[in-house]
PDB file of N, CA and C in Angstrom:
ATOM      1  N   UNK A   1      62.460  76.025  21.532  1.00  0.00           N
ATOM      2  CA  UNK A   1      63.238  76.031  22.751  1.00  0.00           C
ATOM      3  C   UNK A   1      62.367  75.562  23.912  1.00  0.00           C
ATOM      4  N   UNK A   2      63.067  74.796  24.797  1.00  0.00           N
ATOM      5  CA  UNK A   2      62.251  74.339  25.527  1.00  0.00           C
ATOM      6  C   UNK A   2      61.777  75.375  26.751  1.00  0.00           C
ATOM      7  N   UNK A   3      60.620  74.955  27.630  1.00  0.00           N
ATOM      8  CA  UNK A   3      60.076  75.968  28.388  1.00  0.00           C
ATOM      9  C   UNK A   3      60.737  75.981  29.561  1.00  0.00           C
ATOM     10  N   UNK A   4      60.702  74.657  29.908  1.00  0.00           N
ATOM     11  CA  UNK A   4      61.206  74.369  31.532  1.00  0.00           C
ATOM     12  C   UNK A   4      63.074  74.199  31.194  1.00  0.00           C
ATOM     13  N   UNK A   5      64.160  74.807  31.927  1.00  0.00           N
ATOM     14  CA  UNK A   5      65.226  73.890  32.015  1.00  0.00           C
ATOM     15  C   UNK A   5      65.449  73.304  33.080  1.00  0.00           C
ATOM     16  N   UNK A   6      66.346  72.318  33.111  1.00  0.00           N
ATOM     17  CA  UNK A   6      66.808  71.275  34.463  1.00  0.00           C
ATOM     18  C   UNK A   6      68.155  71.504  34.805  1.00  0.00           C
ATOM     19  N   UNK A   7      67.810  71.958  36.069  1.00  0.00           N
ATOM     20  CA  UNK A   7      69.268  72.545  36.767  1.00  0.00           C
ATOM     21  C   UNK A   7      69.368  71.844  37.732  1.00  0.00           C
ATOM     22  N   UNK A   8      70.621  71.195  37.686  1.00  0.00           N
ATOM     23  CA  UNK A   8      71.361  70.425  38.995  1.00  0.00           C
ATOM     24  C   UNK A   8      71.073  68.981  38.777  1.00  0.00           C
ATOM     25  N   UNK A   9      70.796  68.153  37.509  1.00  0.00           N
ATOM     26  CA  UNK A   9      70.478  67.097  37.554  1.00  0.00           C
ATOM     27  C   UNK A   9      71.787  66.213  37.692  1.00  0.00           C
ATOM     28  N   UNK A  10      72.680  66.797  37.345  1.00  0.00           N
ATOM     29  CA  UNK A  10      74.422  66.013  37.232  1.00  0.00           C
ATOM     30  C   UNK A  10      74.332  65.956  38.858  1.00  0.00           C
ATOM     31  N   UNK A  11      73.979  66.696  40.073  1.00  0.00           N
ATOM     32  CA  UNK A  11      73.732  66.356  41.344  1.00  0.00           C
ATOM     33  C   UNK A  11      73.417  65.689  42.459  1.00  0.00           C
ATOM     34  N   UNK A  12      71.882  64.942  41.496  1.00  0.00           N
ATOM     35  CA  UNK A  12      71.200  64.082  41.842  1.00  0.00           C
ATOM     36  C   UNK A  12      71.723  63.064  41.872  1.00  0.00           C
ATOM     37  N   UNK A  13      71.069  62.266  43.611  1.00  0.00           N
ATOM     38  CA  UNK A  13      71.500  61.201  43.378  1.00  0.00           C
ATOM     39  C   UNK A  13      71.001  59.992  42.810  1.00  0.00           C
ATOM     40  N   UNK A  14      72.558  59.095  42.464  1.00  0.00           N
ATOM     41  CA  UNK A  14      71.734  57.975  41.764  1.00  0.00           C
ATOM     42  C   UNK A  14      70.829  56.947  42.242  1.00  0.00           C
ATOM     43  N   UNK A  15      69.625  56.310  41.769  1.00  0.00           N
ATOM     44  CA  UNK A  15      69.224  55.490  42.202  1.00  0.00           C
ATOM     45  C   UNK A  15      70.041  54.213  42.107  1.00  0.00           C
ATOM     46  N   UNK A  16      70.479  53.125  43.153  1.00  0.00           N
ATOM     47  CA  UNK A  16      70.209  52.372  43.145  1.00  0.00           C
ATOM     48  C   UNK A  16      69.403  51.074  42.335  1.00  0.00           C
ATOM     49  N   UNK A  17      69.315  50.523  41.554  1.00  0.00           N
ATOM     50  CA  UNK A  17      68.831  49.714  40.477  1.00  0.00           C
ATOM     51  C   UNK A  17      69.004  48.060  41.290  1.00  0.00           C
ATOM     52  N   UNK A  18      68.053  48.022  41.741  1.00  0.00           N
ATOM     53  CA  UNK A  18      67.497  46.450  42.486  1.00  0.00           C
ATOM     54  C   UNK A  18      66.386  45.759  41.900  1.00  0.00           C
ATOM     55  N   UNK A  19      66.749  44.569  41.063  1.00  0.00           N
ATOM     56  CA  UNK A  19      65.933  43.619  40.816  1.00  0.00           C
ATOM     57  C   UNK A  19      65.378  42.873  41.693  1.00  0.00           C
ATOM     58  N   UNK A  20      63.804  42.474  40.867  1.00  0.00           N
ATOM     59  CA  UNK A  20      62.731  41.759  42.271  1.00  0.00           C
ATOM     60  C   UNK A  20      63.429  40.694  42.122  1.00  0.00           C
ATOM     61  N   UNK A  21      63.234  40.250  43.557  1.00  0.00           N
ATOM     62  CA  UNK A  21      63.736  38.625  44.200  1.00  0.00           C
ATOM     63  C   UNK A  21      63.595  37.401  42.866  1.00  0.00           C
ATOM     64  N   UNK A  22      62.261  37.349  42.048  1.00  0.00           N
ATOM     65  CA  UNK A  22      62.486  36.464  40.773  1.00  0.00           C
ATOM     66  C   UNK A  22      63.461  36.534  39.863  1.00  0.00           C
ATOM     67  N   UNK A  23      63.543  37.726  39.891  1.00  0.00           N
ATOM     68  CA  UNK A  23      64.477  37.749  38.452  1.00  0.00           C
ATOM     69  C   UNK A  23      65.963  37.410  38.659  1.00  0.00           C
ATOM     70  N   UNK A  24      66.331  36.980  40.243  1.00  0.00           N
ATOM     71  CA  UNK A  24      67.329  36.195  40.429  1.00  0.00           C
ATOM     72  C   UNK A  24      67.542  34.959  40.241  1.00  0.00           C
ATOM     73  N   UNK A  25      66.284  34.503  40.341  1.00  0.00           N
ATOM     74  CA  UNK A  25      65.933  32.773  39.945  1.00  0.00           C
ATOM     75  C   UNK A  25      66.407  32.572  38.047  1.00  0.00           C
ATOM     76  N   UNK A  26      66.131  33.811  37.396  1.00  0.00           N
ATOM     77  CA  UNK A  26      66.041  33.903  35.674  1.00  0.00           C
ATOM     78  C   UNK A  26      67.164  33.115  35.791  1.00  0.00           C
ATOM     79  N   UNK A  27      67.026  31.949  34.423  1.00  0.00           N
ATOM     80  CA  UNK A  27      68.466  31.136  33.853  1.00  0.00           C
ATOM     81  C   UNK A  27      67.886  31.496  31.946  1.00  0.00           C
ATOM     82  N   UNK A  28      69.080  31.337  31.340  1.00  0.00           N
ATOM     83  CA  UNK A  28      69.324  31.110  30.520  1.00  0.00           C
ATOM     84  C   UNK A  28      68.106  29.650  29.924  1.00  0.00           C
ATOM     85  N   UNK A  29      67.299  30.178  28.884  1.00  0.00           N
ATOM     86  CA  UNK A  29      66.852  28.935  28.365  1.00  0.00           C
ATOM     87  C   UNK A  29      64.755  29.294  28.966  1.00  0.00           C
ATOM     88  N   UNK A  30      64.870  29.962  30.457  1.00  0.00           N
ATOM     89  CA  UNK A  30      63.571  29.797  30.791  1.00  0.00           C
ATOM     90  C   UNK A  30      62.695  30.590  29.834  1.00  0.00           C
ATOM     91  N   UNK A  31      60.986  29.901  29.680  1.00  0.00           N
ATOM     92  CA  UNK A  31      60.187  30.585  29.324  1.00  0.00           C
ATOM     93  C   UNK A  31      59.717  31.574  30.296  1.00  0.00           C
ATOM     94  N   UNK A  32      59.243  32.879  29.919  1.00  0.00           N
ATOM     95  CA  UNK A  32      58.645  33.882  30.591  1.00  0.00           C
ATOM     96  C   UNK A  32      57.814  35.040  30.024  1.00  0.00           C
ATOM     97  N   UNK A  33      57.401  35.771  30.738  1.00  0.00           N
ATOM     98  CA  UNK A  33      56.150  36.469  30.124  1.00  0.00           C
ATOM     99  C   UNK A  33      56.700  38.013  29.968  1.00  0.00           C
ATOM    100  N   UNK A  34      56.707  38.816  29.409  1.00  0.00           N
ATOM    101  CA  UNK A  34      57.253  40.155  29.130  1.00  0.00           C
ATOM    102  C   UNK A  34      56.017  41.080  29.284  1.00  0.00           C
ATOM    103  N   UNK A  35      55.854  41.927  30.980  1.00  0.00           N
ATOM    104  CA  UNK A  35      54.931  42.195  30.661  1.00  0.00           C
ATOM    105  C   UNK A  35      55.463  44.153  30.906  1.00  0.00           C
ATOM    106  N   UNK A  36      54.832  44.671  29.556  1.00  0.00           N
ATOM    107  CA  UNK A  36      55.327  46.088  29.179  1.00  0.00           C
ATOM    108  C   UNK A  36      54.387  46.814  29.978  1.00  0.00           C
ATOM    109  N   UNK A  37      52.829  46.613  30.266  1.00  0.00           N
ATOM    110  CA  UNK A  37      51.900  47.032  31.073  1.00  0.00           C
ATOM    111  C   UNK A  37      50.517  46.386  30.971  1.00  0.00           C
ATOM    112  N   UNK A  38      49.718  46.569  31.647  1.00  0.00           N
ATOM    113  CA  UNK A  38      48.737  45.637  31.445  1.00  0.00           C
ATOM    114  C   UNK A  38      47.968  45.423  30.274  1.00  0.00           C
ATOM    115  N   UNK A  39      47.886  44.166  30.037  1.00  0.00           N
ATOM    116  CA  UNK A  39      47.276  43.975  28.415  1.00  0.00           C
ATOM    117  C   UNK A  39      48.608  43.787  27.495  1.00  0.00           C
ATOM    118  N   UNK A  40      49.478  44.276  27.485  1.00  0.00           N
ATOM    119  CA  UNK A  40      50.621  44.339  26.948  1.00  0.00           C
ATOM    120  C   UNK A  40      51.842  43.561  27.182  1.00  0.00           C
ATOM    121  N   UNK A  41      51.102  41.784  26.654  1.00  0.00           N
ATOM    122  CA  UNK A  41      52.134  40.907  27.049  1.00  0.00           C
ATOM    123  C   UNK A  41      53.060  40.085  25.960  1.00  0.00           C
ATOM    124  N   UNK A  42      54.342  39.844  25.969  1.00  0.00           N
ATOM    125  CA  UNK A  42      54.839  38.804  25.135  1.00  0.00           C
ATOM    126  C   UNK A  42      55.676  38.030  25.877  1.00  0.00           C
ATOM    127  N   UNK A  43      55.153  36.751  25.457  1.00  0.00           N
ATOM    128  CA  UNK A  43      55.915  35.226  25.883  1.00  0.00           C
ATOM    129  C   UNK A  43      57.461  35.406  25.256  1.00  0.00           C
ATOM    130  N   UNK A  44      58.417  34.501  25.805  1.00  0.00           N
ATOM    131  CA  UNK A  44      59.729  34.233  25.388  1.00  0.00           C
ATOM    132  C   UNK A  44      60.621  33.840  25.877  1.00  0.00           C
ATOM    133  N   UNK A  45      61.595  33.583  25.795  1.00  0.00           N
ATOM    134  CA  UNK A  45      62.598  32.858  26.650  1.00  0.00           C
ATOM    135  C   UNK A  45      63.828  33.811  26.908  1.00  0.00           C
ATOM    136  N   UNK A  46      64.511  33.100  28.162  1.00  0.00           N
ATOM    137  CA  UNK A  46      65.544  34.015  28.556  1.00  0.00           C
ATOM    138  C   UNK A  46      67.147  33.993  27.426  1.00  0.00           C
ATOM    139  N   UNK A  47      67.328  34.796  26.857  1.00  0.00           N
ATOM    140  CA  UNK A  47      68.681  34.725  26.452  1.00  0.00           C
ATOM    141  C   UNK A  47      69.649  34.921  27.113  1.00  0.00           C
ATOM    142  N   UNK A  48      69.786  35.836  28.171  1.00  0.00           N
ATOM    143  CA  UNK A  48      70.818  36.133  28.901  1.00  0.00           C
ATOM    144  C   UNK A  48      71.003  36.846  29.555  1.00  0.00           C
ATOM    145  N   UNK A  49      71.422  36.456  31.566  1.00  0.00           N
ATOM    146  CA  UNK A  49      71.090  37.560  32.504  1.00  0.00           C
ATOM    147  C   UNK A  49      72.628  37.893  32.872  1.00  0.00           C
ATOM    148  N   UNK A  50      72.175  38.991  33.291  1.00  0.00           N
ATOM    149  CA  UNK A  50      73.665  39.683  34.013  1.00  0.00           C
ATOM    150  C   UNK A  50      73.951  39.303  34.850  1.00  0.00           C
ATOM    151  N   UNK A  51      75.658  39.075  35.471  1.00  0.00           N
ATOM    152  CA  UNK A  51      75.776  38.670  36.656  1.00  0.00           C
ATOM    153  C   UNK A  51      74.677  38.814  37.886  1.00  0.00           C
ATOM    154  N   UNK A  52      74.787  40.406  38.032  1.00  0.00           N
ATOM    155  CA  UNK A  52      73.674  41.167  39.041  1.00  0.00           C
ATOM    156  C   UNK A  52      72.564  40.961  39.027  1.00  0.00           C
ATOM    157  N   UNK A  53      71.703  40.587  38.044  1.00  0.00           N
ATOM    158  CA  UNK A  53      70.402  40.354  37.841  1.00  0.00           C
ATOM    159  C   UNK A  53      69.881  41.622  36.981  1.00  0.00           C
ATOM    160  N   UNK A  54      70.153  42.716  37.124  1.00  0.00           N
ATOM    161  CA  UNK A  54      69.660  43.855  36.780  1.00  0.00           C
ATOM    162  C   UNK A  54      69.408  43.762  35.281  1.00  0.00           C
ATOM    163  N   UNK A  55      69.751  42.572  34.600  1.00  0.00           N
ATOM    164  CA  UNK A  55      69.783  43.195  32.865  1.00  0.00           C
ATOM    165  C   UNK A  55      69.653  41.715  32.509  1.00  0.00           C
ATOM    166  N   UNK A  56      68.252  41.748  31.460  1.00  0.00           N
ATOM    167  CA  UNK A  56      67.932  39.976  30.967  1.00  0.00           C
ATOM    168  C   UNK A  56      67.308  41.053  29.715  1.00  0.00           C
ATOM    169  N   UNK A  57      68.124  39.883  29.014  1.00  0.00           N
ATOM    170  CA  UNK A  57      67.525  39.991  27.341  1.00  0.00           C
ATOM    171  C   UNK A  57      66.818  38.183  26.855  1.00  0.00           C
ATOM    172  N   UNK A  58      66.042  39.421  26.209  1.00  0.00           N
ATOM    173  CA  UNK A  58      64.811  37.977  26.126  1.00  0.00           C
ATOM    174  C   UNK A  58      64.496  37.755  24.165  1.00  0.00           C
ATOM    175  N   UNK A  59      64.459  36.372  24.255  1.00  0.00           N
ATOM    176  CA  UNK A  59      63.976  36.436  22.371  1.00  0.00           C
ATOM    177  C   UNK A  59      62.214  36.387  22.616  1.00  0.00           C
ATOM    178  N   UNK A  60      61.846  37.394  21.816  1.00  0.00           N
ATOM    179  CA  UNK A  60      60.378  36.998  22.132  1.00  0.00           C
ATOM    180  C   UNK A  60      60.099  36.267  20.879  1.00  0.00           C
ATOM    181  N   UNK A  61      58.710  35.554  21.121  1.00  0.00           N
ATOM    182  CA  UNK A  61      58.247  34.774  20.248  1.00  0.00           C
ATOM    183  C   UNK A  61      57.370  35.028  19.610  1.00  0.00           C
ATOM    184  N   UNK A  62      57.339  34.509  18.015  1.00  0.00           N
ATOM    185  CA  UNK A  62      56.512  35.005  17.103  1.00  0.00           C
ATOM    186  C   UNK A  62      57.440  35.792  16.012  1.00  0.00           C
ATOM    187  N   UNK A  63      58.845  35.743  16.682  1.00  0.00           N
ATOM    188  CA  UNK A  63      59.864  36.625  15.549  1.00  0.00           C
ATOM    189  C   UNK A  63      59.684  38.303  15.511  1.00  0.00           C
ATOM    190  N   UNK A  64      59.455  38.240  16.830  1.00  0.00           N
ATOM    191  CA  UNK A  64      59.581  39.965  17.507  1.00  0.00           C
ATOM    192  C   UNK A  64      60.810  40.279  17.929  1.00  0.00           C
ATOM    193  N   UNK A  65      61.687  39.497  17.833  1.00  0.00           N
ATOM    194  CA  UNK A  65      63.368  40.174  18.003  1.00  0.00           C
ATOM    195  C   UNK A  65      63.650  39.770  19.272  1.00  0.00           C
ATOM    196  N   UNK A  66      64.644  40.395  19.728  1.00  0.00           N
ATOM    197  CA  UNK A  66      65.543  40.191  21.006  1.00  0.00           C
ATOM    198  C   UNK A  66      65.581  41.585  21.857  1.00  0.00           C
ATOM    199  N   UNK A  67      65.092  41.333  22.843  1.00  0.00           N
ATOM    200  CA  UNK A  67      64.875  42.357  23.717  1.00  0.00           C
ATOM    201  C   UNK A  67      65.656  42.649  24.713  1.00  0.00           C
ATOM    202  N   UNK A  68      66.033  44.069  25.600  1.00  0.00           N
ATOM    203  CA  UNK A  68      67.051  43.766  26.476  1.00  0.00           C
ATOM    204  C   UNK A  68      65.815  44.545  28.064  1.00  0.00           C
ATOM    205  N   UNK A  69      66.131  43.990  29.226  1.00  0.00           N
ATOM    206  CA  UNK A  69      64.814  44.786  30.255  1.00  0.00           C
ATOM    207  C   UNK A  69      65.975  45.022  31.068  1.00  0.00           C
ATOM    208  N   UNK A  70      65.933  46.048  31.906  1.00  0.00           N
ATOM    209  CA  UNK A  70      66.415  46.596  33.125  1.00  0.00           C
ATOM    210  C   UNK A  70      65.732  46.500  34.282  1.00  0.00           C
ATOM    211  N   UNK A  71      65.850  46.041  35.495  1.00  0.00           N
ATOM    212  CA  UNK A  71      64.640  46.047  36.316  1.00  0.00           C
ATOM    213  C   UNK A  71      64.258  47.301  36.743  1.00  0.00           C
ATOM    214  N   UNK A  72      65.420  48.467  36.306  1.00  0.00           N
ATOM    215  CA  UNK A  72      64.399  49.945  36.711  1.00  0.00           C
ATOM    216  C   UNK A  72      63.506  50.573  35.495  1.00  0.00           C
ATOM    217  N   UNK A  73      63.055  49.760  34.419  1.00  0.00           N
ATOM    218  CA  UNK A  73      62.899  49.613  33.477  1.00  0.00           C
ATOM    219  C   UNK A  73      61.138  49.784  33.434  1.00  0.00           C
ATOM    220  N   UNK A  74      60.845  49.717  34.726  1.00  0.00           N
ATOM    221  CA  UNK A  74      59.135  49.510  34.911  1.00  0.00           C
ATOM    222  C   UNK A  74      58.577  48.187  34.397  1.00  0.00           C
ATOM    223  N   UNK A  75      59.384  47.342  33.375  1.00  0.00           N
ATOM    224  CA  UNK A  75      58.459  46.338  32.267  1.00  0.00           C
ATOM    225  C   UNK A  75      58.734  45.011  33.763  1.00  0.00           C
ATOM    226  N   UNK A  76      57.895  44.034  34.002  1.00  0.00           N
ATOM    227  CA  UNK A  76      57.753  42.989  34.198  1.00  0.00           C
ATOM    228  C   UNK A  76      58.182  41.968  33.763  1.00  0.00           C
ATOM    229  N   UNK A  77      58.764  40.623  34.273  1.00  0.00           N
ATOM    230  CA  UNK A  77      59.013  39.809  33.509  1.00  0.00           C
ATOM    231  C   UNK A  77      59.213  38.400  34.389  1.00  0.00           C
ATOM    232  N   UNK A  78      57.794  37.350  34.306  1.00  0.00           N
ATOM    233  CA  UNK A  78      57.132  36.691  35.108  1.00  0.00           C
ATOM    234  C   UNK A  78      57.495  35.481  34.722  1.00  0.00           C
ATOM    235  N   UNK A  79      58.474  34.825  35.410  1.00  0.00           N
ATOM    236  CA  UNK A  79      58.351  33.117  34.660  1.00  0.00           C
ATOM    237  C   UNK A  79      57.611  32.640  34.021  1.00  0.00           C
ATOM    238  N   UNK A  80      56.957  31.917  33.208  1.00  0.00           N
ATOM    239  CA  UNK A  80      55.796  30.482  32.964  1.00  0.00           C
ATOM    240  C   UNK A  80      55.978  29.670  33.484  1.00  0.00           C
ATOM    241  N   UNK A  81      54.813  29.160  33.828  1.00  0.00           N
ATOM    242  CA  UNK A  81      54.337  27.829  34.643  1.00  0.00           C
ATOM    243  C   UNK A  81      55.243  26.777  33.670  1.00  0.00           C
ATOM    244  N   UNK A  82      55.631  25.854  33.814  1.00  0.00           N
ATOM    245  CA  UNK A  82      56.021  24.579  32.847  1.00  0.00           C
ATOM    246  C   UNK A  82      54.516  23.576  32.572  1.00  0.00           C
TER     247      UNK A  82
END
């Protein structure tokens, strides 16, 4: 059983979920960098952003699957240079 319980979280308010200014630029097709935290990077391209920006799923490369990021998500996700 747990030690601590959480009371009043149905209360709280919601955050707000705002993507950085780049990830409005994201299209379909771009290469970019997936970065989970430092040291912890994978290349890949964009599969597909949400209207809002808030939600891009990415194929990474090397045959690591298809990923989906949230920008309240903490992970990074940095164009490539061409």
């Amino acid at each position: 059983m747990a030690k601590r319980k959480t009371t009043g979280w149905s209360d709280a308010p919601v955050r707000r979920a705002i993507p950085a200014e780049h990830w409005k630029q994201l299209r379909r097709g771009d290469r970019v960098r997936v970065t989970i935290a430092p040291g912890f990077e994978n290349p890949g391209q964009v599969d597909a952003v949400s209207v809002d920006h808030t939600v891009v799923w990415v194929n990474l490369d090397g045959g690591r699957g298809r990923t989906l990021v949230h920008c309240g998500d903490g992970v990074e996700i940095v164009p490539q240079e061409s």
